[in-house]
N, C-alpha and C. Protein backbone atom coordinates (compact mmCIF):
# COMPACT_ATOMS: atom_id res chain seq x y z
N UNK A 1 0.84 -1.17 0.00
CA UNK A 1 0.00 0.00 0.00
C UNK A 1 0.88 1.23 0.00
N UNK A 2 0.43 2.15 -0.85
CA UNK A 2 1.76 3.11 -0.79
C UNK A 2 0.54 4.53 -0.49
N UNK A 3 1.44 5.34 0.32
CA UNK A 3 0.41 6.40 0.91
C UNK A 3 0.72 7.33 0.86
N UNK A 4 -0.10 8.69 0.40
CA UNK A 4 0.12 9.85 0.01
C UNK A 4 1.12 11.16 1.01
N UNK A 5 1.24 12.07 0.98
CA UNK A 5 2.08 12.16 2.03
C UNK A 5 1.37 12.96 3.02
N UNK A 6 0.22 13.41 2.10
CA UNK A 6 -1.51 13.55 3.36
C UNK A 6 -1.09 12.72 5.06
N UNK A 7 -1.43 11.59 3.76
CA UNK A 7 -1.94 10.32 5.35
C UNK A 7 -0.27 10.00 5.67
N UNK A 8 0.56 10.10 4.97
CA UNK A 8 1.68 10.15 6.48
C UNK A 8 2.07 11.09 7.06
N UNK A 9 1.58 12.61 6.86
CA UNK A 9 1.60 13.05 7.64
C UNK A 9 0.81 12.92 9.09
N UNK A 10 -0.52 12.61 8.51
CA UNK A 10 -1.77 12.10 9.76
C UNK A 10 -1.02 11.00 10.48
N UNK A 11 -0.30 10.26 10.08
CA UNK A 11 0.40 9.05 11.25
C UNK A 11 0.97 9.75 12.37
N UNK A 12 1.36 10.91 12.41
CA UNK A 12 1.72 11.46 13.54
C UNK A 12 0.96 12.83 14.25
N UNK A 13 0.64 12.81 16.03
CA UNK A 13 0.15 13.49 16.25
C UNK A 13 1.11 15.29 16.30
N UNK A 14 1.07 16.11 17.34
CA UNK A 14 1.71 17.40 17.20
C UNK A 14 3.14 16.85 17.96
N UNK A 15 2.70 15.65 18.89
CA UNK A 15 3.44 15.44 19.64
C UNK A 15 4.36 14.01 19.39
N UNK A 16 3.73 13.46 19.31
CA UNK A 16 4.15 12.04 18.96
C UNK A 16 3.71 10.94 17.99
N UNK A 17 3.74 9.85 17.58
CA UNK A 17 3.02 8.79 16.73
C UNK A 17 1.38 8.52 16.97
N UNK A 18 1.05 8.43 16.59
CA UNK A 18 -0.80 7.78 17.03
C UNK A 18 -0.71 6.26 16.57
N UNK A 19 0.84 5.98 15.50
CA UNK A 19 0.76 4.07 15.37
C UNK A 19 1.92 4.02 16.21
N UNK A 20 1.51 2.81 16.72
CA UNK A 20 2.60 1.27 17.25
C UNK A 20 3.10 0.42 16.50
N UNK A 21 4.16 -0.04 16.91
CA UNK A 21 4.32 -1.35 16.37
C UNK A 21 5.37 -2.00 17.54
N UNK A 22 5.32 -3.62 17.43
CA UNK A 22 5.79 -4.42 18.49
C UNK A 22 5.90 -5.27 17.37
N UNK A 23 7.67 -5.92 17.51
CA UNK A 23 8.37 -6.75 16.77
C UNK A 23 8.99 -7.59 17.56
N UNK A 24 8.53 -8.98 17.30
CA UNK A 24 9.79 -9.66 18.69
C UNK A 24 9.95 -11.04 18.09
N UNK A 25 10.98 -11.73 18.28
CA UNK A 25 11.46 -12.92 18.44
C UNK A 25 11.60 -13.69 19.12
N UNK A 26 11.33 -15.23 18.55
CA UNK A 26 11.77 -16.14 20.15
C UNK A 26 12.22 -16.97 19.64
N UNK A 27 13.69 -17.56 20.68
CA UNK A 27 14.22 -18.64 19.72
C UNK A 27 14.77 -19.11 20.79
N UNK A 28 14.90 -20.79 20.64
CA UNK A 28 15.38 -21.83 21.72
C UNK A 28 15.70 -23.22 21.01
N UNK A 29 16.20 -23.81 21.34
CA UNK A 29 17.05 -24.62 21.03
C UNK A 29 16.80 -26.00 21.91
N UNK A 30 16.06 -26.91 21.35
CA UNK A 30 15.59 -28.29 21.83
C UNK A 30 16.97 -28.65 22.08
N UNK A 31 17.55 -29.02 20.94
CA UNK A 31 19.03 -29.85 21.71
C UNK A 31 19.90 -29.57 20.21
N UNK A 32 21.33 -30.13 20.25
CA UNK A 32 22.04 -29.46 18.65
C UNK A 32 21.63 -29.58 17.60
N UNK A 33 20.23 -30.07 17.26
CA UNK A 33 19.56 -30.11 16.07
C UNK A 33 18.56 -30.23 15.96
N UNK A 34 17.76 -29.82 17.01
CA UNK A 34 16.70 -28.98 16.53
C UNK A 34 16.58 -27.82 16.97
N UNK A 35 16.34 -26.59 15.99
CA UNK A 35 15.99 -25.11 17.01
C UNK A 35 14.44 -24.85 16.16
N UNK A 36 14.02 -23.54 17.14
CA UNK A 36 12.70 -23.31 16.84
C UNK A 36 12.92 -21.63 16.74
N UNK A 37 12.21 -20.86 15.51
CA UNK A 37 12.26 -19.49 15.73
C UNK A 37 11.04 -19.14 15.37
N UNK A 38 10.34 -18.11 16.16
CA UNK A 38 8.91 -17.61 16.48
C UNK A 38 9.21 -16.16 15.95
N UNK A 39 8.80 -15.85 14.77
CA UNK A 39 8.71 -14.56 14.53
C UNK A 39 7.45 -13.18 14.76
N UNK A 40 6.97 -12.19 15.50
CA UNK A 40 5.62 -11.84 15.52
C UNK A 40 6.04 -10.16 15.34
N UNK A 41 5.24 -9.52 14.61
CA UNK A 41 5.30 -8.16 13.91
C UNK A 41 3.83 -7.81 14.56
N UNK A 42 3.20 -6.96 15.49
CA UNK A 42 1.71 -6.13 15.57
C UNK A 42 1.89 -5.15 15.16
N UNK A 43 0.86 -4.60 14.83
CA UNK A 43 1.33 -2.80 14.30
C UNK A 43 -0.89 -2.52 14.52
N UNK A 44 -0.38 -0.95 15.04
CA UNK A 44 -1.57 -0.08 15.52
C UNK A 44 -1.36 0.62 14.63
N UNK A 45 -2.18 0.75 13.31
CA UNK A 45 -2.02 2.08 12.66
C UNK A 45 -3.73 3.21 12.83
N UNK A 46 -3.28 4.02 13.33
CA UNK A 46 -4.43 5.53 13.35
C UNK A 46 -4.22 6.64 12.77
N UNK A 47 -4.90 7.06 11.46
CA UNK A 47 -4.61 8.24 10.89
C UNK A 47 -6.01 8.66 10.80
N UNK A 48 -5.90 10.06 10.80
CA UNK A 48 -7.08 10.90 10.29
C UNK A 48 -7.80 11.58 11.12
N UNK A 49 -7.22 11.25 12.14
CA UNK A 49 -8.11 12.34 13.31
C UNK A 49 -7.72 13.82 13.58
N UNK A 50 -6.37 14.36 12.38
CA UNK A 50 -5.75 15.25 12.41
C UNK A 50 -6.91 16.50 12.11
């Protein structure tokens, strides 16, 4: 989605962001051959209340 520079300006308030985002990983290791990696991306996006 590609966005005008309207609405990215609206992504931010006077003060700060109005979106989030939370990126995290998890990774562990059963034993030397097997590992496991958990990838998770959320994102809050709010525009337009400018």
């Amino acid at each position: 989605m590609k966005l005008t520079q309207k609405q990215r300006d609206q992504l931010w308030a006077e003060q700060w962001p109005y979106s989030e985002a939370r990126i995290s990983d998890e990774k562990s290791a059963r034993n030397t051959e097997i590992f496991k990696s958990n990838h998770y991306q959320n994102a809050q996006v709010r525009y337009g209340f400018a």
